[in-house]
C-alpha atoms as a PDB file:
ATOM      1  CA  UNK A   1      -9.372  62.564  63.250  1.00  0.00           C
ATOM      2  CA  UNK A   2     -10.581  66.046  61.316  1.00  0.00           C
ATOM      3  CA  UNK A   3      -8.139  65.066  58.745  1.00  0.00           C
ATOM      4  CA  UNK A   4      -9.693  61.564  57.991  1.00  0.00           C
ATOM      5  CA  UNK A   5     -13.482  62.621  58.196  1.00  0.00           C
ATOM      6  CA  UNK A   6     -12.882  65.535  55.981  1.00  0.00           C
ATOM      7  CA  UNK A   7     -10.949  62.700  53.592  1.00  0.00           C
ATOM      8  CA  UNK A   8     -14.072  60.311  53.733  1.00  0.00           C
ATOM      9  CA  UNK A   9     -16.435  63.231  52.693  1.00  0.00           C
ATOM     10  CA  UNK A  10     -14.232  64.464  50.291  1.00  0.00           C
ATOM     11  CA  UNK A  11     -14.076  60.348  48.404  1.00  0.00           C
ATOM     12  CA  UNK A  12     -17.815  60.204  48.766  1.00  0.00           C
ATOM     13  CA  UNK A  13     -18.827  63.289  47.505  1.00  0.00           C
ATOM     14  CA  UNK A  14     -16.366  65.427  45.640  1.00  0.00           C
ATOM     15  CA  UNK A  15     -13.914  63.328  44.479  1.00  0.00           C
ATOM     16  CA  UNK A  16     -16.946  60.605  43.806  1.00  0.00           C
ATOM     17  CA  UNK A  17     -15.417  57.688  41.252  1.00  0.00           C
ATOM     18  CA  UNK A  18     -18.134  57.975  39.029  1.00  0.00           C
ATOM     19  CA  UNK A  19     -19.346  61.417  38.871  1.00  0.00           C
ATOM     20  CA  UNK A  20     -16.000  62.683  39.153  1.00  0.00           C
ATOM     21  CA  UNK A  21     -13.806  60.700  37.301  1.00  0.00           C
ATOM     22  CA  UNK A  22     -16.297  58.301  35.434  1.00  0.00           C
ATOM     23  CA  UNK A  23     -14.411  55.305  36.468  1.00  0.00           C
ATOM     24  CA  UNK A  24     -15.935  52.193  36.241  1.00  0.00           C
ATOM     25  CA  UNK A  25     -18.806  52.929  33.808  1.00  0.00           C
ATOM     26  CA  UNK A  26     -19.428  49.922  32.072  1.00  0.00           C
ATOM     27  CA  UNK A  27     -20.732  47.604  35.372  1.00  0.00           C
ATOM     28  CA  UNK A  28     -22.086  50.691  37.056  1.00  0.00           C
ATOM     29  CA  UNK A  29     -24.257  51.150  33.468  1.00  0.00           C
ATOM     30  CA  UNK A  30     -25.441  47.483  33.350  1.00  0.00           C
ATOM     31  CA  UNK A  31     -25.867  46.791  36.646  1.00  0.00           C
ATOM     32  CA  UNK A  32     -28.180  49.493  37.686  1.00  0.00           C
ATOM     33  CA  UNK A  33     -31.264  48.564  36.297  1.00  0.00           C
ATOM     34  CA  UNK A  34     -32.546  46.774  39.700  1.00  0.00           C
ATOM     35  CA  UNK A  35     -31.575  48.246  43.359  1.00  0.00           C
ATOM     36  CA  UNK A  36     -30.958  44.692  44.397  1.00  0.00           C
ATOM     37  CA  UNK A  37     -28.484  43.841  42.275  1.00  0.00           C
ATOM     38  CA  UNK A  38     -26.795  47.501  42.354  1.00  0.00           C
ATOM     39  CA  UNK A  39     -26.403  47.161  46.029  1.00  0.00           C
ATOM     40  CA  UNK A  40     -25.099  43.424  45.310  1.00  0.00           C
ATOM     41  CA  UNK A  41     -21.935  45.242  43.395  1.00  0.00           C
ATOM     42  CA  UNK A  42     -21.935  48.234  45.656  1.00  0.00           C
ATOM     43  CA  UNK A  43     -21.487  46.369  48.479  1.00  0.00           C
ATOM     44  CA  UNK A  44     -18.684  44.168  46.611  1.00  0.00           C
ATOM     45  CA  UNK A  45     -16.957  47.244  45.210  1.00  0.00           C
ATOM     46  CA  UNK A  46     -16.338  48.412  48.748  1.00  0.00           C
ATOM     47  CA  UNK A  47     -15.046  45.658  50.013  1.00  0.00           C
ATOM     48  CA  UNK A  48     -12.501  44.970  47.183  1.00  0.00           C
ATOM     49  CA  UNK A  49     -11.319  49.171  47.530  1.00  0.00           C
ATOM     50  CA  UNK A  50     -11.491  48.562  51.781  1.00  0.00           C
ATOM     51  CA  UNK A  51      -8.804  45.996  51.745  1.00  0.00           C
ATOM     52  CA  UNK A  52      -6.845  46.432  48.333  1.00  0.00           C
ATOM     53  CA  UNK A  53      -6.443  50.308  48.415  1.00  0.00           C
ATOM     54  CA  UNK A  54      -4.588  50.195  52.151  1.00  0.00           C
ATOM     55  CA  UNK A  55      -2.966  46.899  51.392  1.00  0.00           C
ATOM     56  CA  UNK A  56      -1.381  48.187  48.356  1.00  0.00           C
ATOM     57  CA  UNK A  57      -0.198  51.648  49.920  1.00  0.00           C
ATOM     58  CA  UNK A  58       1.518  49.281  52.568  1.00  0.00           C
ATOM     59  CA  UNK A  59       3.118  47.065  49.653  1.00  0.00           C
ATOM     60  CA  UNK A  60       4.246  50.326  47.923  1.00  0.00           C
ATOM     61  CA  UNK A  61       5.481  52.129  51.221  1.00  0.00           C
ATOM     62  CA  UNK A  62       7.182  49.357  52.424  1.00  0.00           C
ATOM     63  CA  UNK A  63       8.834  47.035  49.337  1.00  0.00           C
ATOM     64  CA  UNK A  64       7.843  49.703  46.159  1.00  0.00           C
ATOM     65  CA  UNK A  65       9.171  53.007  47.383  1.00  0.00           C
ATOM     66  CA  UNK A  66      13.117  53.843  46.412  1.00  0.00           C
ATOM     67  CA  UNK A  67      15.009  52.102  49.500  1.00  0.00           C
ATOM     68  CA  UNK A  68      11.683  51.110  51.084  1.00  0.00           C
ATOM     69  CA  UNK A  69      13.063  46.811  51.033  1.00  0.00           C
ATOM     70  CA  UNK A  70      16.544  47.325  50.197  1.00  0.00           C
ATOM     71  CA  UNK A  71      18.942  50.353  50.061  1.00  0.00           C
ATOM     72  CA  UNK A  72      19.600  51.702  46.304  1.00  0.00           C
ATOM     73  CA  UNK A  73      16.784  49.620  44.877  1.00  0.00           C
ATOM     74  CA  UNK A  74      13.229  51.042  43.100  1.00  0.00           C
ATOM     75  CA  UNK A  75      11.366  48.805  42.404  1.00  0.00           C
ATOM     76  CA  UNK A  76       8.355  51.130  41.667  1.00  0.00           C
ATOM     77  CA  UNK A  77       8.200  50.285  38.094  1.00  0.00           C
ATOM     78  CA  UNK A  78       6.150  47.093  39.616  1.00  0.00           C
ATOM     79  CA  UNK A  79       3.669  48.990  40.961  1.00  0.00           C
ATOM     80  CA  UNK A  80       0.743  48.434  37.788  1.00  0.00           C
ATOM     81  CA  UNK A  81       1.830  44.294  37.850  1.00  0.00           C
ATOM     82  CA  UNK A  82       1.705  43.922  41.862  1.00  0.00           C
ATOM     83  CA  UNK A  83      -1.618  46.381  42.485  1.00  0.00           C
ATOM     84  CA  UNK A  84      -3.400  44.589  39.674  1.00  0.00           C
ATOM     85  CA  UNK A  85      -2.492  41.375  41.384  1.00  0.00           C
ATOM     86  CA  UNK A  86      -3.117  42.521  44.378  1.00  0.00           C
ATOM     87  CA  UNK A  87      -6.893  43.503  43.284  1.00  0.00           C
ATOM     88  CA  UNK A  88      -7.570  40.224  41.370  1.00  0.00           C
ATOM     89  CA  UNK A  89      -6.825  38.304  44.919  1.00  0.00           C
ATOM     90  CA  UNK A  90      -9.323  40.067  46.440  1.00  0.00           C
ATOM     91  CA  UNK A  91     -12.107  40.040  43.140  1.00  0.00           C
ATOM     92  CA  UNK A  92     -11.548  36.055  43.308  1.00  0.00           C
ATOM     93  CA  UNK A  93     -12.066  35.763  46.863  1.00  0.00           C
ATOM     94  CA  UNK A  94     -15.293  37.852  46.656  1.00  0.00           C
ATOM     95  CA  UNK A  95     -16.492  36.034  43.746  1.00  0.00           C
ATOM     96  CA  UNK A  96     -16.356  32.935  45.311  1.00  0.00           C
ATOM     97  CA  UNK A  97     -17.822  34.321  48.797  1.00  0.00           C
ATOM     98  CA  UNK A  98     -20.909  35.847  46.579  1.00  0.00           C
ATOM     99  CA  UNK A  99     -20.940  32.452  44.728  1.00  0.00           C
ATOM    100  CA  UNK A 100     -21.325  30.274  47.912  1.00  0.00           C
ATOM    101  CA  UNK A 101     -23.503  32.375  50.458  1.00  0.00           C
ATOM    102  CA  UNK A 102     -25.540  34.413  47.915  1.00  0.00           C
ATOM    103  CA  UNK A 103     -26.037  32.490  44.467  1.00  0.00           C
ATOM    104  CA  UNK A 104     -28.994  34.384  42.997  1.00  0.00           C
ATOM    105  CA  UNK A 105     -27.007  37.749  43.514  1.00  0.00           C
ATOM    106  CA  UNK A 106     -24.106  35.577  41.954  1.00  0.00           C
ATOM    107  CA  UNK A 107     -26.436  34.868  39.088  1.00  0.00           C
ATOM    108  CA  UNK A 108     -28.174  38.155  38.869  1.00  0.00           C
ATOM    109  CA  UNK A 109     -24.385  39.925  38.572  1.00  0.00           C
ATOM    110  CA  UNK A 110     -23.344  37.479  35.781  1.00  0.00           C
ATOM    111  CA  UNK A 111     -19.892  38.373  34.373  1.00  0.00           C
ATOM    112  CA  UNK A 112     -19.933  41.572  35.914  1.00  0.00           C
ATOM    113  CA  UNK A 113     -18.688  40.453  39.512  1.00  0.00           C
ATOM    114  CA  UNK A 114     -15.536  39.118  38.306  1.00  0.00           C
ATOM    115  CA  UNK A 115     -15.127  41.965  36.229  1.00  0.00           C
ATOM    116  CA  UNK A 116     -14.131  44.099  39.330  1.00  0.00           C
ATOM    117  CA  UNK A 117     -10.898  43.088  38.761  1.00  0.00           C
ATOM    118  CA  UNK A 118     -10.855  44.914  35.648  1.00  0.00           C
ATOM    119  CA  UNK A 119     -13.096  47.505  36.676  1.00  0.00           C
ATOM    120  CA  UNK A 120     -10.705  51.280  36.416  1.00  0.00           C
ATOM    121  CA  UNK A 121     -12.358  52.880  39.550  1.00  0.00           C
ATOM    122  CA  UNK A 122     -10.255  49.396  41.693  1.00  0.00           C
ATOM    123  CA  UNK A 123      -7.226  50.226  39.743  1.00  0.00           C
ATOM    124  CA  UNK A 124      -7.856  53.953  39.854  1.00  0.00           C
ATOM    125  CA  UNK A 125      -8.131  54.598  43.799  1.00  0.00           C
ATOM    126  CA  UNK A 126      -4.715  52.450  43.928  1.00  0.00           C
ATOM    127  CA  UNK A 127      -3.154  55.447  41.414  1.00  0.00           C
ATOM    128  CA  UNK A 128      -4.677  58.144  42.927  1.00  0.00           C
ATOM    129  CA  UNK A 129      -3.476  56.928  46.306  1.00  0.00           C
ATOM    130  CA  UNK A 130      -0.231  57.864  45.486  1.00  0.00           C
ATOM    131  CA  UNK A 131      -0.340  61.010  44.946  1.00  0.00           C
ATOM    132  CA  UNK A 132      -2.240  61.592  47.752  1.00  0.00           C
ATOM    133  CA  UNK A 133      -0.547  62.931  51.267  1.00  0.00           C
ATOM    134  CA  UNK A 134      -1.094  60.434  53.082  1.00  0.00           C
ATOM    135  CA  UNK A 135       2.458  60.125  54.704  1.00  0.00           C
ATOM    136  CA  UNK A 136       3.690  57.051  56.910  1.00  0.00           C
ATOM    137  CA  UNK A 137       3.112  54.835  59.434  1.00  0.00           C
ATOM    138  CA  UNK A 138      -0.144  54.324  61.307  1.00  0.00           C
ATOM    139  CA  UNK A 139      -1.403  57.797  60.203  1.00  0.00           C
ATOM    140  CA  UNK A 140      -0.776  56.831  56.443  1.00  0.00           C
ATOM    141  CA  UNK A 141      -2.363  53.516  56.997  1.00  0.00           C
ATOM    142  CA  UNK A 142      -5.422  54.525  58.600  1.00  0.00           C
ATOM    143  CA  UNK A 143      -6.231  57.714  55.585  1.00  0.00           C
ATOM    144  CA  UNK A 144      -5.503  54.878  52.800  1.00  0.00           C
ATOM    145  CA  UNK A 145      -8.035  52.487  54.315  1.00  0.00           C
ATOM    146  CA  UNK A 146     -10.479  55.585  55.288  1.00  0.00           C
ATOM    147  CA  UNK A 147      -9.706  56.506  51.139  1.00  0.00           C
ATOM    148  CA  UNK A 148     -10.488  53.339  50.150  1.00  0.00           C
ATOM    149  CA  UNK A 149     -13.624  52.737  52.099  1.00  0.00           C
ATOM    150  CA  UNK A 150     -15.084  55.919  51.414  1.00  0.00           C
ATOM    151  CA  UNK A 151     -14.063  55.838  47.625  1.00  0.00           C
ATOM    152  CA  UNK A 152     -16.087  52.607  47.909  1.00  0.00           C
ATOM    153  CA  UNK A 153     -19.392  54.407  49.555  1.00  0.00           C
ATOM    154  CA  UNK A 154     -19.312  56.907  46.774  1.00  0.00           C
ATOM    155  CA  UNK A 155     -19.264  53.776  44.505  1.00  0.00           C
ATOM    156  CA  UNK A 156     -21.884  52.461  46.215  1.00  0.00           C
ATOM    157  CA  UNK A 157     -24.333  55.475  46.336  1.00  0.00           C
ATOM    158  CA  UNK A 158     -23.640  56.188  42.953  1.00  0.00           C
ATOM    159  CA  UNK A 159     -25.166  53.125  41.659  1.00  0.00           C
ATOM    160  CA  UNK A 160     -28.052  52.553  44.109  1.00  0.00           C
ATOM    161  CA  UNK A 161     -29.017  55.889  43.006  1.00  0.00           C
ATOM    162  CA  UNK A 162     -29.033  55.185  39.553  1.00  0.00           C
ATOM    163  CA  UNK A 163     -31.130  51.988  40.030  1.00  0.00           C
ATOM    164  CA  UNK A 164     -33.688  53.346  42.200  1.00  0.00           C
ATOM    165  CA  UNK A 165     -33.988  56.194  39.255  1.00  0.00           C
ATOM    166  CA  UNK A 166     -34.165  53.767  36.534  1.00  0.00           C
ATOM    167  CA  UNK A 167     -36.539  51.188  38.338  1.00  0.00           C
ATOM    168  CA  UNK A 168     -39.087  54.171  38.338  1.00  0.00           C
ATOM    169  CA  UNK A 169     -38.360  55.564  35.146  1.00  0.00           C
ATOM    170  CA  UNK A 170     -40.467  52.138  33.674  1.00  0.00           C
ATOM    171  CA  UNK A 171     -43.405  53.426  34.805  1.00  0.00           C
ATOM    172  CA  UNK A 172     -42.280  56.673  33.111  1.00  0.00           C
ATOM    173  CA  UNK A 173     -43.241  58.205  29.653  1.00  0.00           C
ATOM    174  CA  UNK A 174     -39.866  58.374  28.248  1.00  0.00           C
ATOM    175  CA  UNK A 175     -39.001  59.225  24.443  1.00  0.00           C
ATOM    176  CA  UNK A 176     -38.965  56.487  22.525  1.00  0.00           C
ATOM    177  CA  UNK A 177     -35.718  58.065  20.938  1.00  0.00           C
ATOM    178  CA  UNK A 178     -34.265  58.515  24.271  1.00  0.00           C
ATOM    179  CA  UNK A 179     -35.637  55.187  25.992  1.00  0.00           C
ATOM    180  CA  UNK A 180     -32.333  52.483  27.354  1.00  0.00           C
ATOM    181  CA  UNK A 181     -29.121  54.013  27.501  1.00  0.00           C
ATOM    182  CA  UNK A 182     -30.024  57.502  26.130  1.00  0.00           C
ATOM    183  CA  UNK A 183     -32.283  58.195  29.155  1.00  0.00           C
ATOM    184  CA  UNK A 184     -29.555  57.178  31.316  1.00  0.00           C
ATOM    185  CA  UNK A 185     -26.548  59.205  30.035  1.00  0.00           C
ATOM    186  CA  UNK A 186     -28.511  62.157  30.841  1.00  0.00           C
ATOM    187  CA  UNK A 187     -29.537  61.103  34.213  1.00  0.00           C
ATOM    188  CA  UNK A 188     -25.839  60.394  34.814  1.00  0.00           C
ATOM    189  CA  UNK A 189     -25.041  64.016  33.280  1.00  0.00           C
ATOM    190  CA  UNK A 190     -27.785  65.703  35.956  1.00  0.00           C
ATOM    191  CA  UNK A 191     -26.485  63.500  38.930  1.00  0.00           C
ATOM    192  CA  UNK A 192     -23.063  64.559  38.541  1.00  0.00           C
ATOM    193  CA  UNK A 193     -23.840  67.954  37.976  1.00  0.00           C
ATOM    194  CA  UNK A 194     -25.818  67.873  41.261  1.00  0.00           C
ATOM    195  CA  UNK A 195     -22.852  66.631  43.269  1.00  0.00           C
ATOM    196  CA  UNK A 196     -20.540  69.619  42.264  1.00  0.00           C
ATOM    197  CA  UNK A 197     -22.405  71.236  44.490  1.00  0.00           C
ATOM    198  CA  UNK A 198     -20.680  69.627  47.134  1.00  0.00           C
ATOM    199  CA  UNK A 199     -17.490  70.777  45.470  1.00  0.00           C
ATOM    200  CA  UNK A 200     -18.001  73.954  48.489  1.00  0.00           C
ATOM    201  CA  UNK A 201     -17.631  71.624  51.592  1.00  0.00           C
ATOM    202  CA  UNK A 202     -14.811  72.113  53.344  1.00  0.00           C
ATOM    203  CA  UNK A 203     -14.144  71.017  57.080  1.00  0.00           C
END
């Protein structure tokens, strides 16, 4: 139990998709200009990680791996083609959920919802899964979904954080050089400097 909640701190705050790795830059840059619709996308983004990221470690573990389906067979040079697939299933599914219960966050996310499935923090948690310990079985099964899920908070909280910044930085007196995107890359530059800090947690 130790192992998995120092794993979910360790997604959310240190190994953080965005201010870590800056994966997933383009939606988390366009779509942060409103909390609403940041926590629209957060909220999807954690729900396509949450199922894809412990779905695909099961896929990999079990048909992928070197002997995993059949003895003297690797078929890990599928693993790009089948995670990709594997995260597109889920983007679709949560497009069309978003589309039917929520249609002004559907509208208010434009192309950017089904852009998930492009998005490199999906595809990246599915890499970075594998080199992670996770081992077999239940245990390895539970840590991939806890690595998804949390990999998904820091997602989230990355971007609601931005928004709420940049829905009071209107009312601020900005540069007009540095006013947009300018203003932004260097809030992005503080905010991930201020989560190194948490690079000294350890539990």
């Amino acid at each position: 139990m130790g192992d998995l909640i120092s794993l979910a701190i360790r997604s959310i705050f240190v190994d953080n998709m965005i201010f870590a790795y800056f994966l997933g830059m383009c939606s988390y840059l366009a779509v942060s200009k409103k909390v609403t619709t940041a926590v629209g996308l957060g909220a999807a983004v954690i729900f396509v990680l949450a199922i894809t990221v412990p779905l695909n470690w099961a896929i990999n573990e079990y048909v992928l791996k070197p002997d995993a389906l059949i003895a003297g067979v690797d078929l890990s040079f599928l693993q790009f083609i089948v995670f990709i697939s594997v995260i597109s299933g889920f983007v679709q599914l949560t497009e069309m959920s978003v589309e039917k219960f929520a249609p002004a966050l559907y509208s208010a996310l434009g192309i950017f919802l089904p852009l998930i499935a492009v998005n490199c923090s999906i595809l990246g948690a599915a890499l970075f899964m594998l080199g992670k310990p996770f081992g077999g079985g239940l245990g390895g099964f539970a840590s991939a979904t806890v690595y998804g899920l949390s990999s998904g908070i820091g997602w989230f909280i990355a971007i609601v954080l931005l928004a709420a910044i940049r829905e009071k930085m209107k009312y601020s007196n900005v540069p007009k050089p540095l006013k947009g995107l300018g203003i932004t890359f260097i809030l992005v530059g503080l905010m991930s400097l201020g989560f190194l800090s948490f690079m000294g947690i350890t539990i």
